[in-house]
Every structure is written in C-alpha cells, then in structure tokens.
Protein backbone atom coordinates (compact mmCIF):
# COMPACT_ATOMS: atom_id res chain seq x y z
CA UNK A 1 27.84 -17.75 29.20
CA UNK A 2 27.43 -16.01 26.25
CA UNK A 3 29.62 -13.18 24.56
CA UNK A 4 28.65 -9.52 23.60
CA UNK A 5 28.88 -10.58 20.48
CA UNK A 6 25.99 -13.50 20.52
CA UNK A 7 23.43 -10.17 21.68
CA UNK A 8 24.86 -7.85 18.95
CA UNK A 9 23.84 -10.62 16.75
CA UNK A 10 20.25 -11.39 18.49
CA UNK A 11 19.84 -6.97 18.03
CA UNK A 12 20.49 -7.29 14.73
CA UNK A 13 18.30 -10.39 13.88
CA UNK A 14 15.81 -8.33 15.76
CA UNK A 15 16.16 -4.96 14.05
CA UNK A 16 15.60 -7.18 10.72
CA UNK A 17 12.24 -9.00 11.43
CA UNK A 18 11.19 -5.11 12.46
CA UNK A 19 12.42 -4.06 9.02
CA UNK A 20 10.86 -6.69 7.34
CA UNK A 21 7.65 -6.47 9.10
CA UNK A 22 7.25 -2.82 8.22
CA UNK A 23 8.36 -3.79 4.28
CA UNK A 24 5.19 -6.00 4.74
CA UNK A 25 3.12 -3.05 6.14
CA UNK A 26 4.50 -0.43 3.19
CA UNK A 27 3.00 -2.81 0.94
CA UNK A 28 0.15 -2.44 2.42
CA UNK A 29 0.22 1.27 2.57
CA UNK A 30 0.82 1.42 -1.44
CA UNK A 31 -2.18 -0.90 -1.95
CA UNK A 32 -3.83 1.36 0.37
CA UNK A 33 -2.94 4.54 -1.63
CA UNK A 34 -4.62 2.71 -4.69
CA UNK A 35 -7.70 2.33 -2.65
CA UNK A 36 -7.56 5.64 -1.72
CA UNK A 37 -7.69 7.27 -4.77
CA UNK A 38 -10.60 5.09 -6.32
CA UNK A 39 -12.83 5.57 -3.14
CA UNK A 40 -12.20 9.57 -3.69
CA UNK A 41 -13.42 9.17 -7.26
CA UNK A 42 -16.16 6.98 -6.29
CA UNK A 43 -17.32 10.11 -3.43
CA UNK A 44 -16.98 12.84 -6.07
CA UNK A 45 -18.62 10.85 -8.75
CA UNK A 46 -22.01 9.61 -6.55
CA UNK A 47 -22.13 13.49 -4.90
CA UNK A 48 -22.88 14.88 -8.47
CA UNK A 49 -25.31 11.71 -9.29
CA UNK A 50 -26.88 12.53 -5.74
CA UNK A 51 -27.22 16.26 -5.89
CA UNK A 52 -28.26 16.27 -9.23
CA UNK A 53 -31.26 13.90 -7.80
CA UNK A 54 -29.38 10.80 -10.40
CA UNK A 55 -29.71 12.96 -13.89
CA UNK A 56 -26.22 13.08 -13.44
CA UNK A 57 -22.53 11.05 -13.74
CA UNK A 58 -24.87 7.63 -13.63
CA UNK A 59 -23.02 5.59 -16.05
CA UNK A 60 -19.45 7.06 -15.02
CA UNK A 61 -19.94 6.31 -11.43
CA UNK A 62 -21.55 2.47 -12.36
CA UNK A 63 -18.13 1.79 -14.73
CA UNK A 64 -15.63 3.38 -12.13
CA UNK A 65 -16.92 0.55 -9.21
CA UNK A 66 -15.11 -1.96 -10.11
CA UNK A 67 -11.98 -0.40 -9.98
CA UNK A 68 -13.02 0.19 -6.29
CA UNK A 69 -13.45 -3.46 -5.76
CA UNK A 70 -10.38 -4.67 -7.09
CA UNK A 71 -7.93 -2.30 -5.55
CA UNK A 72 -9.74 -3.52 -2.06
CA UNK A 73 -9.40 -6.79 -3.47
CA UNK A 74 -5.79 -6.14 -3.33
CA UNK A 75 -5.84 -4.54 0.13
CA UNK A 76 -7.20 -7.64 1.56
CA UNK A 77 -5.10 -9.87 0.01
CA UNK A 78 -1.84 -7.50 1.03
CA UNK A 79 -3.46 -7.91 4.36
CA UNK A 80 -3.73 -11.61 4.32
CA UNK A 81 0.46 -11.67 3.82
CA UNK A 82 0.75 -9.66 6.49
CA UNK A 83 -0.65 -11.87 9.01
CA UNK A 84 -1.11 -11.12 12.72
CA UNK A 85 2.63 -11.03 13.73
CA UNK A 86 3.18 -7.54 15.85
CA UNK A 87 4.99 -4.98 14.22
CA UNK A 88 6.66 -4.08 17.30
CA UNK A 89 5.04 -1.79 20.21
CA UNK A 90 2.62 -0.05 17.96
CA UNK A 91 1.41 -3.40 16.71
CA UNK A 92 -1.94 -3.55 18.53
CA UNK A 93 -2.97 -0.06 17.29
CA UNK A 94 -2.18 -0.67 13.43
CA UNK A 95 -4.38 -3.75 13.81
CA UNK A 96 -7.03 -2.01 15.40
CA UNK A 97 -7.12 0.75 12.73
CA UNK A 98 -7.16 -2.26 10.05
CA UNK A 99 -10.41 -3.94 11.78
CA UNK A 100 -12.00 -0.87 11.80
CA UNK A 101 -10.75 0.18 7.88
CA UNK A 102 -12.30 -3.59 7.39
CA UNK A 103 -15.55 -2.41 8.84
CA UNK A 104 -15.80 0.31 6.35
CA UNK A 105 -15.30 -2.73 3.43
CA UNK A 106 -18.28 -4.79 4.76
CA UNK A 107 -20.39 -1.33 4.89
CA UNK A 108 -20.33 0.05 1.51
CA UNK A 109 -22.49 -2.41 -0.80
CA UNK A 110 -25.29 -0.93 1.42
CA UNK A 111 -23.54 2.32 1.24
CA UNK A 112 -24.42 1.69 -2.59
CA UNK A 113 -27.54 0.58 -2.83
CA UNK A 114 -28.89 3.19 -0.74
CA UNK A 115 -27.23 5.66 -3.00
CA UNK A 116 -28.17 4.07 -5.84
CA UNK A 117 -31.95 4.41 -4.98
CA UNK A 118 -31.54 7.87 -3.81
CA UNK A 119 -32.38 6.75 -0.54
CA UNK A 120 -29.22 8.81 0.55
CA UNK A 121 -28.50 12.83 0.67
CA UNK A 122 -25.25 14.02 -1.37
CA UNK A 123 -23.90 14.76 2.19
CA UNK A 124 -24.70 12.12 4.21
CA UNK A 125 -22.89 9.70 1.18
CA UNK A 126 -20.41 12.21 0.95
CA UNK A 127 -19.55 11.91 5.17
CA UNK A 128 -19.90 8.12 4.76
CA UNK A 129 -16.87 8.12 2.25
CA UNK A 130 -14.86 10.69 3.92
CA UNK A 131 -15.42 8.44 7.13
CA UNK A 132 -14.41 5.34 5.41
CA UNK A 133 -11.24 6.82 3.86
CA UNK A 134 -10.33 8.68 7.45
CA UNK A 135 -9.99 4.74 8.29
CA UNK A 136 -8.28 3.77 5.43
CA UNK A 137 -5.69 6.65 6.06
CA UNK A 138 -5.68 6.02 10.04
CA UNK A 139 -3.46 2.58 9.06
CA UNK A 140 -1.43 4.65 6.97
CA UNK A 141 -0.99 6.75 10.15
CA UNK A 142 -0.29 3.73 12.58
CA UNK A 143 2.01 2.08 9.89
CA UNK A 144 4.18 5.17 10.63
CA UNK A 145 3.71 5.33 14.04
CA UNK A 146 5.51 1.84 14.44
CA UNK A 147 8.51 2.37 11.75
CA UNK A 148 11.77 1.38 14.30
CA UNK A 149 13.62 2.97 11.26
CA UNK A 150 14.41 6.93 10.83
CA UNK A 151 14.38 7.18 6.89
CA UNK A 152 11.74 4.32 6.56
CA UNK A 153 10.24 6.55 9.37
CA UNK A 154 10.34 10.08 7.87
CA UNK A 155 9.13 8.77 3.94
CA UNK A 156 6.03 7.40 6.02
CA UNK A 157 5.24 10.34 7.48
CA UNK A 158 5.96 12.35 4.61
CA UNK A 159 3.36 9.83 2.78
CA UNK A 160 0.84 10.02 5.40
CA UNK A 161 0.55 14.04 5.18
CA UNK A 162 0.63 13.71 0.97
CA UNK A 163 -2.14 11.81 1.67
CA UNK A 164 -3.92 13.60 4.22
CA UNK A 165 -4.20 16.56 1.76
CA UNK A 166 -4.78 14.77 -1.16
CA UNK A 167 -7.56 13.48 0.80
CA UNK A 168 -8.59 17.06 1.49
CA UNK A 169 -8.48 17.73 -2.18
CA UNK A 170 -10.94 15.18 -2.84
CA UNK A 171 -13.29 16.39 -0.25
CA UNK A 172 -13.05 19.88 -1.75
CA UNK A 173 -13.74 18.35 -5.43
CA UNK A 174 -16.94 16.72 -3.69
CA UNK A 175 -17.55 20.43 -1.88
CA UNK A 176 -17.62 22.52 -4.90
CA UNK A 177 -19.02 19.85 -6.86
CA UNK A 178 -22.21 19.73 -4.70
CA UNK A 179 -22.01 23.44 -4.23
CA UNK A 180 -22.59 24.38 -7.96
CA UNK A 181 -24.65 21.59 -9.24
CA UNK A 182 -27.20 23.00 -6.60
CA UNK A 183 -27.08 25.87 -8.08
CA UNK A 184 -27.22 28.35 -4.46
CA UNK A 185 -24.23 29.86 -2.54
CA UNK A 186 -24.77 28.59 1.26
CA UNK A 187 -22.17 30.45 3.45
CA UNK A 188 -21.34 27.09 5.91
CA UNK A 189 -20.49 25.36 2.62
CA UNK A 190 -17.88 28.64 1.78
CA UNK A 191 -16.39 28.00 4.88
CA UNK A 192 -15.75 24.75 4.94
CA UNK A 193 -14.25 25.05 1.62
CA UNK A 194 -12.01 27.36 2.60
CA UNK A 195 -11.08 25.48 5.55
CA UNK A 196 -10.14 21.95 3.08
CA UNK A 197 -7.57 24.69 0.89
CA UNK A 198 -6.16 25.87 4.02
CA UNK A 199 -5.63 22.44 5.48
CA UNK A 200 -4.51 21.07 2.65
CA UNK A 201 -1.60 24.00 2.40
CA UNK A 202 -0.62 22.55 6.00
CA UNK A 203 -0.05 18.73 4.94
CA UNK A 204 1.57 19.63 2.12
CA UNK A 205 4.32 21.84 4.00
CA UNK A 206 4.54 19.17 6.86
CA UNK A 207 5.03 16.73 3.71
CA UNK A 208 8.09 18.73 2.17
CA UNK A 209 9.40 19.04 5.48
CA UNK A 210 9.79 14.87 5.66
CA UNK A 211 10.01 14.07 2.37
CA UNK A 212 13.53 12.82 0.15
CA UNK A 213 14.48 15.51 -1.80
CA UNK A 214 13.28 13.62 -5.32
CA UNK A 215 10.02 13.39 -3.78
CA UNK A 216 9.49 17.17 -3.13
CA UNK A 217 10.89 17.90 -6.34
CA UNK A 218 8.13 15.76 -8.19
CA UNK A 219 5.63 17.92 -6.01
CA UNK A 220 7.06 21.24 -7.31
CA UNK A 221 7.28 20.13 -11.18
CA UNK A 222 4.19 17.96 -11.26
CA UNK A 223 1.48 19.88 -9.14
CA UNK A 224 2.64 23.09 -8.61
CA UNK A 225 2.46 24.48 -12.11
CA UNK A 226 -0.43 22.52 -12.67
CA UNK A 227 -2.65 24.01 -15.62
CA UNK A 228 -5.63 23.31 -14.12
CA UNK A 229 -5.07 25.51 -10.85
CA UNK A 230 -5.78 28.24 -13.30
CA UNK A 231 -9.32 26.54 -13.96
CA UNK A 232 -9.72 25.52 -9.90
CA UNK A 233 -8.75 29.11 -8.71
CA UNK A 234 -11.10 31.25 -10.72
CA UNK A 235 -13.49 28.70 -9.55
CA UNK A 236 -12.20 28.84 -6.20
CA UNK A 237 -13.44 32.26 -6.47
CA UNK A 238 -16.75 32.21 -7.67
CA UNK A 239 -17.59 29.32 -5.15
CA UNK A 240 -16.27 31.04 -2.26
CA UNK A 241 -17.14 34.47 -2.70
CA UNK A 242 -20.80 34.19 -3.55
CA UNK A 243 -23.20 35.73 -1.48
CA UNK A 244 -25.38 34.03 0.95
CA UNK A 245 -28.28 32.27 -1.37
CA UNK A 246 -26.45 33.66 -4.83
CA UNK A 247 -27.12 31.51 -7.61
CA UNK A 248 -24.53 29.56 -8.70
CA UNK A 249 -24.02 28.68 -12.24
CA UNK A 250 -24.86 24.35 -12.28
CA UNK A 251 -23.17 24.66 -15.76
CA UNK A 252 -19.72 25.10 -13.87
CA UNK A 253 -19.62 21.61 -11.88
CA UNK A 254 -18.60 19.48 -14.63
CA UNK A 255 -15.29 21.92 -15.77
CA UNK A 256 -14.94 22.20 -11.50
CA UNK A 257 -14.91 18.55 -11.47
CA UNK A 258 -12.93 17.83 -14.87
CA UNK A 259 -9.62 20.08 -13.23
CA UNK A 260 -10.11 18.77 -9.70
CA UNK A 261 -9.65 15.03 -10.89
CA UNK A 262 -6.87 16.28 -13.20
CA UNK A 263 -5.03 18.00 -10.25
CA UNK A 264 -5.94 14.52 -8.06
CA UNK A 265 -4.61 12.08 -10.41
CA UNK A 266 -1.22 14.09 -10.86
CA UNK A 267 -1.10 13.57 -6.85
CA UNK A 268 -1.76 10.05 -6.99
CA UNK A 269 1.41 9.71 -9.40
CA UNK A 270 3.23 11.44 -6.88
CA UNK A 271 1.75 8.95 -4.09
CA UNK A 272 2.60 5.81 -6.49
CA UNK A 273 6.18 7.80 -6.63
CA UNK A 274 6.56 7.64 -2.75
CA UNK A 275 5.43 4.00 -2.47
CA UNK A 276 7.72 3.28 -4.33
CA UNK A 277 10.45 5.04 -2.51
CA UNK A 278 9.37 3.74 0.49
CA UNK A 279 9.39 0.29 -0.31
CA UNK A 280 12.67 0.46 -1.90
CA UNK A 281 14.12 2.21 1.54
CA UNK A 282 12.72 -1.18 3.24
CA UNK A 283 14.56 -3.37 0.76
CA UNK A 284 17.61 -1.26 0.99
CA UNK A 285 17.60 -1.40 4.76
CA UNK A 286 17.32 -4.95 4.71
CA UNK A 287 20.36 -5.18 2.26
CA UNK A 288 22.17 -3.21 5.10
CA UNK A 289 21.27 -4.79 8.06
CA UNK A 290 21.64 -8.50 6.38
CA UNK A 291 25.25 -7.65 5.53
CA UNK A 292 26.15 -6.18 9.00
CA UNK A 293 24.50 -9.16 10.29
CA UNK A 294 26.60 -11.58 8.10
CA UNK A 295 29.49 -10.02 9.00
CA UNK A 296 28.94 -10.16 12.73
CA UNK A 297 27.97 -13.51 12.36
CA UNK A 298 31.54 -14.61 10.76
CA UNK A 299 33.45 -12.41 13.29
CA UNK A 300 31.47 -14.53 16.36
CA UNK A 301 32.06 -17.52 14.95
CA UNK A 302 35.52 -17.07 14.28
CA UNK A 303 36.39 -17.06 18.12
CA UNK A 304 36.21 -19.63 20.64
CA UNK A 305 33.89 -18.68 23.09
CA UNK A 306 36.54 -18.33 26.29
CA UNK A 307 38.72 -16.33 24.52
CA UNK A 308 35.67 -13.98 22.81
CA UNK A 309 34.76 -13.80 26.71
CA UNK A 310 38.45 -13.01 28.14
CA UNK A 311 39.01 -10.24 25.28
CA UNK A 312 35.00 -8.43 25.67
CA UNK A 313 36.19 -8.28 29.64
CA UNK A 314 39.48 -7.29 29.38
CA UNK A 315 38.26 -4.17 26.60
CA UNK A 316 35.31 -3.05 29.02
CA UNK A 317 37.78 -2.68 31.98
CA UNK A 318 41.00 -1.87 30.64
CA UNK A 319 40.74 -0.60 27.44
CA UNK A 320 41.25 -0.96 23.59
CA UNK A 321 45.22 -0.50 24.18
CA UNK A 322 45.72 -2.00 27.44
CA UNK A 323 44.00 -5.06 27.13
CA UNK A 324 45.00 -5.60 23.63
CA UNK A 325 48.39 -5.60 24.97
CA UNK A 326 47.98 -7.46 27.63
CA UNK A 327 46.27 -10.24 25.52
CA UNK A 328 48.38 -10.85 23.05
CA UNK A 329 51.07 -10.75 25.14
CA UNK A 330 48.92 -13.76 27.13
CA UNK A 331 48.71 -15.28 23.17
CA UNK A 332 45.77 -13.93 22.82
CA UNK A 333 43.95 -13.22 19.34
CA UNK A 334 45.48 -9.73 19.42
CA UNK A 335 44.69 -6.06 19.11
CA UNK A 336 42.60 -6.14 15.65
CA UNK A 337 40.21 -8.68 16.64
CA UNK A 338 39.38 -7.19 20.19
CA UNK A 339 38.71 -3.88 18.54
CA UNK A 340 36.40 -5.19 16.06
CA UNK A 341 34.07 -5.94 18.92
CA UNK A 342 34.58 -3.15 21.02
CA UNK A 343 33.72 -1.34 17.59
CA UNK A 344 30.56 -3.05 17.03
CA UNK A 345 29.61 -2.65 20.32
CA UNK A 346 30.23 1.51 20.58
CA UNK A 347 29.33 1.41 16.68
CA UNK A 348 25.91 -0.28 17.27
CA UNK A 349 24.80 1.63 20.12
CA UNK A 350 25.60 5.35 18.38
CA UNK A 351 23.56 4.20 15.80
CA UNK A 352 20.66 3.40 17.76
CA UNK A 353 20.62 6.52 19.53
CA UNK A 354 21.22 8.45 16.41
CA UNK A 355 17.79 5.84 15.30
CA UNK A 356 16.22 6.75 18.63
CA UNK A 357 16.08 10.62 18.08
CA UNK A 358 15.07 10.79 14.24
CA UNK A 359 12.37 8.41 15.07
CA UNK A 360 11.14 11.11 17.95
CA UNK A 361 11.51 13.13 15.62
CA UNK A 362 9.18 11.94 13.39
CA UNK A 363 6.54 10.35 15.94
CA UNK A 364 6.16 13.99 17.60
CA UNK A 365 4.97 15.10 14.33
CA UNK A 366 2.57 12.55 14.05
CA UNK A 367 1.49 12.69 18.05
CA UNK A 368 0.86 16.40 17.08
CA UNK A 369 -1.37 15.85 14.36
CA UNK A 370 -3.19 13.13 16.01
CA UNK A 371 -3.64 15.15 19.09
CA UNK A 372 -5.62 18.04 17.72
CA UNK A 373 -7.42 15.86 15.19
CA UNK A 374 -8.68 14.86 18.75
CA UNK A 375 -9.04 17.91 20.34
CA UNK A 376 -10.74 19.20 17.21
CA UNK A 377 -13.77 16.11 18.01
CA UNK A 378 -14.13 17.37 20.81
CA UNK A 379 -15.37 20.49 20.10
CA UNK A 380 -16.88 19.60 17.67
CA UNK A 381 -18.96 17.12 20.01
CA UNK A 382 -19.64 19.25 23.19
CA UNK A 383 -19.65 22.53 21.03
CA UNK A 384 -21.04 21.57 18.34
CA UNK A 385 -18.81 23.23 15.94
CA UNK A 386 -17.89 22.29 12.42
CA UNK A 387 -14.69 21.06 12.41
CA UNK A 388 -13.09 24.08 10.53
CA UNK A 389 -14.44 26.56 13.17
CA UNK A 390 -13.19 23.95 15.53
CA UNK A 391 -9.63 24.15 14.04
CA UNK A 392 -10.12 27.67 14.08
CA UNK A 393 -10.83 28.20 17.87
CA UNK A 394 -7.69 25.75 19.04
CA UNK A 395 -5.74 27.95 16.93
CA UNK A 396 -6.94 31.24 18.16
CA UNK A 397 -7.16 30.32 21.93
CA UNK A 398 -3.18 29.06 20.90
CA UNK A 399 -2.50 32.93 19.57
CA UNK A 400 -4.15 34.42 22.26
CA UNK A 401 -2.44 32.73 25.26
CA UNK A 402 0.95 32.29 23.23
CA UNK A 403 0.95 28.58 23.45
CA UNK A 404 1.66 26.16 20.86
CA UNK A 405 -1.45 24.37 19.48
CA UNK A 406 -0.41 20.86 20.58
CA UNK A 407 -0.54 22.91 23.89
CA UNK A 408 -4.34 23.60 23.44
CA UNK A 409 -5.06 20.50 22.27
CA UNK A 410 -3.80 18.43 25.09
CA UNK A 411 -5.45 20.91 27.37
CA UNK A 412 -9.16 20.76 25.57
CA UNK A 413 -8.49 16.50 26.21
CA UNK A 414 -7.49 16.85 29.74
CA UNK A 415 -10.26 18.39 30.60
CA UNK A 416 -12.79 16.35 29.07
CA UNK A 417 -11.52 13.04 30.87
CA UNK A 418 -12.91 15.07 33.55
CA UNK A 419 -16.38 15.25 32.88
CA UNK A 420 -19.46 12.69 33.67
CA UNK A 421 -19.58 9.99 31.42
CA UNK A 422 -16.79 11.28 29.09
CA UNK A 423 -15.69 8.37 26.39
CA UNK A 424 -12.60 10.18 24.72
CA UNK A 425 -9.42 8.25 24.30
C-alpha cells in the first residue's frame, strides 16, 4: 500500500506537466501576438490600397507580406512543439480554436490574390482579416481558459484583453482609414467607430484589473501620454462628427493612419512586454514546483514504507502531538518527521484551494466575456443588428431590468436553444 506521501508526489509531478504544458502554450501565445500585429498591418494597409481602388499603399502593403509569412511561419512551427498532448480539461477546446486559426492560414493566399486584383471590396477584405485574427485571438482565449495556475492564470487574461483592444484599435485604424480615403461621412460607419473606442476603453480596464503591476505601469507611461492621441483625437472628431454624406477630407487618411500605427506599435511593445512576463511566470513556477517536488521526493524516500504508513495513520487519527508521542515512544522516527508530512499534506491542500478560487476568479472573467460575445451573434443573426447596436441593446435591456449583463446574455442564449433549427453553442 502506498503512503500519503507517494500521491503528494504523483500531485506534484502532475501540477508540473500542467505547468509545463501551458509554458509550451505561452509560447505559442507570444508567437501569436507577433502574428497578430503583422496581420493588423496587413488589414489597414490593403483597406487603403482597396478603397483607394489600388492608387494607394501598393508597394508598402507588397514589402510588409512577408513579415506576415514568417511570423506564421513561426506560429506553426511553435505549434509543431506543442504537439497534441492535452493541456488539461480545456485541452480539446484550445485545439479546436487552433484548427480553426489554421483554417484562416490556408485561406489567405486567395484572400490575396483576390485583393490584389481588386476582385475584393475594402470591407469584405477588411471582415476577412478581422475574422481571421478573431481566430487567432480565440487560442489566446482558450490558452487562458486552461491555465491550472492563478498568476500564470491572471497575466493570460490580462494578455488576452490587451489584445482584444489592441485588436479593436486596429479595426478602428482600418475604420477611419476607409472612412476618409472615401472621402463621404456615412453615419453606420460613425457608429461603429465609436463603438471600437468604447470597447476598446473596456479591455483595457479589464486588462489593468489582471495585470502585474509593471505591466500596467508600462500601459500608463507608454500609451497613455502618447503624442499621437493628440493627432487620433482631433481626428476622432472630424470622423465621427460629420454629417450624414459630409465630405471628408481624403488628404487626412495617411496622417490618420501614420498616428494609428504609431499608437499600435507602442501596444505591441507592451504585448512583447507581457509575453515575456508570462513566460517567465511559467519558468518561475516550474523552478517552484521542481524544488517542492525534490524535496518531497527526499523526505519519501527517506522512510521505510511501514513506518511512513504507521506515522500518516497515527497523525490522521490522533494527532500531530499525540501520535508523535506515542511513536517515538514505540521508536518511532519521532515528532519532526511525522509533522513534515502532516505539513505537506494540510500545506498542499490550502494551496490548492487558495489555486482553486484565483483561477475562478479569473475564468469568470473570461466566461463573461465569452458569453456576451455570444449573445451579441445572436442578435446580430436573428436581429440583424450590427454588433455595436447589438452590444448596445444587451446593455440597455441589463439597465432597464437591473440585471448584470452576463445576466442578459445567458438569457438571449437560453432562449435561442429553444427555437426550430437553432445551431448556437
């Protein structure tokens, strides 16, 4: 029969290959950040080429592909380290949002061509981009979602949000790009523009709220004095404001552009920053968990297996004092050894609990998110609503009927399951 001790050990070899798994997966998410950020260049880049019917941004956007291809050259390859081993429960759902990320890689050479021959509106390439960075971001997403660790746990989901609205960013570069090399104020445009700032004000405060206090500090002196927010606010402004069919000066897309990829690029410093930190957290963890391990390891085989038996019993039904006592008196191994295991044991279960409710913590956050991003398609689907005014109704119905939006959202998806032929999931 084997000791308490031999299963402390077996939860502790077990909390490692989760640790290290998820080290494997941050890599993943920092190549992923790099892809990230060269896709969003690539969108804004081929929306002014397409909306300016290819007078415009030609050569940029031709020279700025290959850094597209090799930072998904590195995603794949980070991909082929990680293998198919399950990162725990939430294993199946990361690799399903990597199959379908992978089925945005085989799309886009016909993605380009099309562009490339104008065979493609600025908006439909622009929705084929967002759609194909949405995926890109979804693994991001499900690499948090499986974290077994609370500070690996809480950088990732402080990551995924910097992302999220740095990704909102991007689409509002593209949106005000398009809007004034057209030259014409179109009021669903101003809307959705204002709904990107507004959402990307919300991932960035669910971001500070997660993130190490180094990394929110780097936010504050990097991006939030940024010069060009002077430039992007006036234009802000003019975009926004315009009346319905105003002209719009086509002059002001390349300074709109020129501050917009200043202000992204300072984020993606700050998203190299906290890849960084989060891979170091997974190589720190695994510094502390190999050393506990070691040291249970010694402790267990230290003691003849009888004995480790006699003492674990005597501890769980007498007590540290008692049976101590009673053991040694029995020439036993004493008091100090029979409390070292009955202090791993209490030891190692407070700290998974403590593990347990950070990591709730953190996954109700993302379950939140995730939920009205859902609720939000569904409107959007049987209402057809744009998916600000869809935002914008879950959050009014929430005001109205004092709920919380999560509330709303799981209410909207409940009641969809129960109509004919409904797909959602």
């Amino acid at each position: 029969m084997k000791t308490p001790l031999h299963y402390l050990v077996a939860a502790r070899q077990s909390e490692m290959a989760e640790l290290e798994q998820i080290s494997r997966a941050s890599t993943l998410v920092a190549s992923m950040s790099e892809l990230v950020h060269a896709l969003q260049k690539e969108r804004g880049l081929s929306n002014i080429f397409l909306a300016s019917g290819g007078a415009q941004a030609q050569q940029v956007l031709q020279a700025h592909l290959p850094q597209v291809d090799q930072a998904m050259a590195r995603v794949c390859g980070v991909l082929e380290a990680l293998g198919e081993r399950s990162p725990g429960a939430h294993g199946a759902r990361l690799f399903n949002a990597i199959a379908n990320a992978l089925q945005g890689f085989e799309a886009l050479p016909l993605l380009r061509r099309k562009r490339d021959a104008l065979q493609l509106s600025a908006e439909d390439c622009t929705q084929a981009l967002i759609r194909m960075i949405a995926a890109c971001l979804s693994v991001v997403f499900e690499a948090a979602d499986s974290a077994s660790d609370p500070d690996v746990a809480r950088l990732l989901v402080a990551l995924f949000h910097f992302m999220q609205g740095k990704e909102l960013a991007g689409q509002e570069r593209a949106t005000g790009a398009a809007a004034f090399t057209s030259g014409v104020s179109r009021p669903e445009r101003q809307r959705h523009w204002l709904h990107l700032i507004e959402s990307q004000d919300r991932c960035f405060q669910v971001f500070a709220d997660f993130a190490s206090p180094p990394g929110v500090e780097r936010w504050q002196l990097q991006c939030g004095s940024c010069p060009d927010m002077t430039v992007i606010e006036r234009l802000r402004r003019i975009g926004c404001t315009a009346g319905h069919g105003a002209p719009l000066d086509s002059s002001l897309s390349s300074p709109w552009f020129e501050a917009c990829s200043s202000r992204l690029d300072a984020m993606h410093q700050i998203e190299a920053f906290l890849a960084l930190e989060l891979q170091a957290q997974c190589l720190n963890k695994l510094d502390q968990a190999g050393a506990a391990l070691a040291q249970q390891q010694a402790l267990l085989e230290s003691m003849p297996e009888p004995r480790a038996r006699a003492e674990a019993a005597a501890a769980f039904i007498f007590g540290p004092a008692k049976s101590g006592a009673a053991l040694s008196a029995e020439g036993g191994y004493g008091l100090q050894l029979e409390k070292s295991i009955v202090g791993l044991v209490q030891e190692q279960a407070a700290r998974l609990q403590d593990m347990q409710t950070e990591i709730d913590k953190a996954r109700s956050t993302l379950k939140e998110r995730k939920t009205i991003e859902r609720a939000k398609g569904v409107l959007m689907n049987y209402r057809q609503l744009s998916e600000g005014d869809a935002y914008k109704l879950i959050r009014q119905t929430a005001m109205n009927q004092n709920r919380r939006m999560l509330d709303v959202a799981e209410a909207i998806l409940a009641t969809v399951d129960l109509l004919p032929g409904s797909t959602n999931s």
